[in-house]
Protein backbone atom coordinates (compact mmCIF):
# COMPACT_ATOMS: atom_id res chain seq x y z
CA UNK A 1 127.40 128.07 41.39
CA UNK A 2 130.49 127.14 43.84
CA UNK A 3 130.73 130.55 44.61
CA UNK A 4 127.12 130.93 45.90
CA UNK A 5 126.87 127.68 47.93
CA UNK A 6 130.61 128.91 49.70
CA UNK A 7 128.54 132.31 50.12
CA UNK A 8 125.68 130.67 51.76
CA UNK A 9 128.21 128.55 53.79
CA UNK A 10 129.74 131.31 55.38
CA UNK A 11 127.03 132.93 56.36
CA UNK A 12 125.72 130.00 57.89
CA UNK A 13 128.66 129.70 60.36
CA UNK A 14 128.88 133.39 61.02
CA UNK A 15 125.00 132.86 61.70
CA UNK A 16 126.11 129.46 63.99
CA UNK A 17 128.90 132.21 65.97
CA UNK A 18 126.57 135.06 66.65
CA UNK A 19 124.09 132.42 68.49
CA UNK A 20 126.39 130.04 70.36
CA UNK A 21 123.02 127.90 71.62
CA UNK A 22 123.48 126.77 68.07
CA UNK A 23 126.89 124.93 68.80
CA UNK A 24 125.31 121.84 69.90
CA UNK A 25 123.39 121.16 66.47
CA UNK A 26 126.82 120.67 64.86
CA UNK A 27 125.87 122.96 61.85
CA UNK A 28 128.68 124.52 61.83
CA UNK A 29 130.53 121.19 61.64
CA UNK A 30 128.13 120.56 58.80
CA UNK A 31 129.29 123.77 56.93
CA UNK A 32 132.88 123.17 57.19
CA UNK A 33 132.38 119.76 55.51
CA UNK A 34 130.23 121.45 52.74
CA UNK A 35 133.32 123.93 52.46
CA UNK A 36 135.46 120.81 52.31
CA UNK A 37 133.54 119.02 49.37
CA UNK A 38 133.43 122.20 47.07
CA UNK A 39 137.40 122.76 47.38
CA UNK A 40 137.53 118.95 47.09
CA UNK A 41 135.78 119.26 43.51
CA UNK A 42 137.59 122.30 43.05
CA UNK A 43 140.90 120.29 42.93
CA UNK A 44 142.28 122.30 46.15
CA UNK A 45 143.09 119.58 48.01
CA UNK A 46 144.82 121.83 50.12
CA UNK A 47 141.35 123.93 51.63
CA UNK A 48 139.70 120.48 51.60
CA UNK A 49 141.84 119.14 54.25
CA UNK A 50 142.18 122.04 56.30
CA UNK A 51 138.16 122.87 55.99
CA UNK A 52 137.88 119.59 57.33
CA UNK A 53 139.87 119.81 60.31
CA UNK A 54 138.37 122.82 61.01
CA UNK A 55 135.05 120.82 61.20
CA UNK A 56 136.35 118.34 63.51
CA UNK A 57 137.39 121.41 65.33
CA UNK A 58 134.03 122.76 65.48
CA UNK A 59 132.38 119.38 66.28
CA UNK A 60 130.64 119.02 69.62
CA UNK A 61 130.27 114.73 70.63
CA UNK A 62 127.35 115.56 72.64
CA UNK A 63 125.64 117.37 70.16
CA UNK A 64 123.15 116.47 67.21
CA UNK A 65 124.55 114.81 64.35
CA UNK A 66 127.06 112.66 65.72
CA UNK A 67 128.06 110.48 63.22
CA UNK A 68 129.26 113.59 61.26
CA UNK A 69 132.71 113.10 62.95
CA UNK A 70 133.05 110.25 61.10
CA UNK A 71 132.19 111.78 57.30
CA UNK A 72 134.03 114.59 58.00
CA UNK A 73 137.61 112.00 59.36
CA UNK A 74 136.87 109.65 55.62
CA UNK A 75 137.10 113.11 54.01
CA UNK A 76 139.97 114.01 55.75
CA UNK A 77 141.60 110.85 55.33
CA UNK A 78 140.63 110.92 51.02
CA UNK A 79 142.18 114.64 50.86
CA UNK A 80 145.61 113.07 52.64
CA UNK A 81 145.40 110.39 50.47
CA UNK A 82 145.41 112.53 47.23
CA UNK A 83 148.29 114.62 48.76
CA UNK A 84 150.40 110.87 48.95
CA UNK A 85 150.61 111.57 52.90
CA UNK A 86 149.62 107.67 53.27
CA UNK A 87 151.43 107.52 56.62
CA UNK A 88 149.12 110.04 58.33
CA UNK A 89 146.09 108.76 56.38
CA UNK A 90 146.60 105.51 57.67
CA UNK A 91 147.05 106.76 61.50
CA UNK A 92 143.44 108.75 61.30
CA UNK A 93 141.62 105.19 59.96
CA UNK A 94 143.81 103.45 62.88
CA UNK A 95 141.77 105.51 65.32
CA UNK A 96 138.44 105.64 63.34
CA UNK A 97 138.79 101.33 63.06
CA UNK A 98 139.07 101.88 67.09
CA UNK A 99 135.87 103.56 67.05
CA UNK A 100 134.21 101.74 64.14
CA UNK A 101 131.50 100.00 66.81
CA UNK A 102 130.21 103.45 66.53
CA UNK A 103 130.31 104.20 63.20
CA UNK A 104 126.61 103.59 61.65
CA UNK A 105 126.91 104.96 58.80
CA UNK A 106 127.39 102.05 56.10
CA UNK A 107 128.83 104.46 53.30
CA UNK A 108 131.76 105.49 55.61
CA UNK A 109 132.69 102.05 56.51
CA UNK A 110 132.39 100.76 53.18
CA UNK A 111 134.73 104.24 52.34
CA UNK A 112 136.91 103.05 55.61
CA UNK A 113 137.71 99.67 53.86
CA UNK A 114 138.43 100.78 50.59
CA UNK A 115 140.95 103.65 51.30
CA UNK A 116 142.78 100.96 53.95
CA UNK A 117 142.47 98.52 51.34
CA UNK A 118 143.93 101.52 48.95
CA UNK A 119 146.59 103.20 50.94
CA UNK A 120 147.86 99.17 52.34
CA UNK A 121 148.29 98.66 48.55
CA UNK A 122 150.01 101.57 48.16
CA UNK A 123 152.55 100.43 50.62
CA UNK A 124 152.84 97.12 49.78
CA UNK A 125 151.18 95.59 52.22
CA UNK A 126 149.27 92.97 50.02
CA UNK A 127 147.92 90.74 52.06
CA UNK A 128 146.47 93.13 54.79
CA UNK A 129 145.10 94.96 51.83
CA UNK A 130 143.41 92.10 50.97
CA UNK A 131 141.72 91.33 54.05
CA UNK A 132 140.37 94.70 54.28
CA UNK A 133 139.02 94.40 50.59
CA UNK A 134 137.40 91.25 51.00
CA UNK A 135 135.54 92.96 54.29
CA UNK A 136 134.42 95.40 52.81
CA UNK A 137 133.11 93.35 49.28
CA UNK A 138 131.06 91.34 52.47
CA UNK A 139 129.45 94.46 53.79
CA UNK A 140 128.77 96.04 50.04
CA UNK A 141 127.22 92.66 48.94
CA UNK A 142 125.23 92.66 52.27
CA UNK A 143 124.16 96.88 51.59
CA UNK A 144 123.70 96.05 48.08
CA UNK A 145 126.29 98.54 47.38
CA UNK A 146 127.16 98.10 43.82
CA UNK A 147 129.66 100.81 43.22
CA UNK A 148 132.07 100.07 46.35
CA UNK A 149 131.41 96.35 44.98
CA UNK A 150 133.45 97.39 42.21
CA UNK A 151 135.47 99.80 44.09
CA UNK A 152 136.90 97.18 46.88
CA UNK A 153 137.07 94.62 43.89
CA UNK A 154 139.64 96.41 42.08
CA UNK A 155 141.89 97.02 45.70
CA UNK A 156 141.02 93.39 46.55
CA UNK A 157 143.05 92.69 42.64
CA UNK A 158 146.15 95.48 43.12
């Protein structure tokens, strides 16, 4: 099954390069975060991150889709989390919290404050961690987000 869905992937983006009008729709951003999920749940943590740079690579601001930047920089920041590179993890959600007026998607902010809440703990940085739990319970309680509910609860407790 993995192997068909990477098939289709691929041809997708060599289908995105042979008709560069195409560039604009972000597709091929799309595909590279598709690639990114499979190695993910493929435990190659390894392809994940680097599929997912190579999305942000592709990624056009002016084009469709534009809140794809930000799926594709939680991702990255979740593969570089399961690698223990906290440090660099926690300098990508510095500049996505700098952006995070533009971030409308509720399920990556709700991701945002759990892995800061997460990688903080990690750290040691209780307190901070704390604040970024308990902002994130706020907006899952608001959403009605029951799973990052429990999620940020158990960061919130570290």
């Amino acid at each position: 099954m993995w192997n068909q869905a990477l098939l289709y992937f691929s041809k997708g983006i060599k289908a995105v390069d042979n008709h560069p009008n195409s560039i604009r729709s972000n597709i091929k951003s799309t595909y590279y975060n598709e690639f990114s999920h499979v190695s993910y749940y493929q435990n190659d943590t390894n392809s994940a991150l680097s599929y997912s740079k190579e999305g942000l690579k592709a990624f056009d601001a002016d084009g469709d889709w534009t809140h794809l930047k930000y799926l594709l920089m939680v991702n990255q920041v979740n593969y570089l989390k399961n690698q223990s590179q906290i440090e660099e993890a926690l300098n990508i959600l510095g500049s996505m919290w700098q952006e995070s007026h533009q971030i409308v998607n509720t399920e990556v902010l709700l991701n945002m404050y759990e892995l800061q809440a997460e990688l903080l703990n990690k750290t040691k940085r209780y307190q901070e961690a704390t604040k970024f739990a308990m902002t994130g319970i706020e907006l899952a309680l608001i959403e009605k987000n029951d799973d990052r509910l429990f999620d940020l609860w158990i960061n919130r407790i570290v």
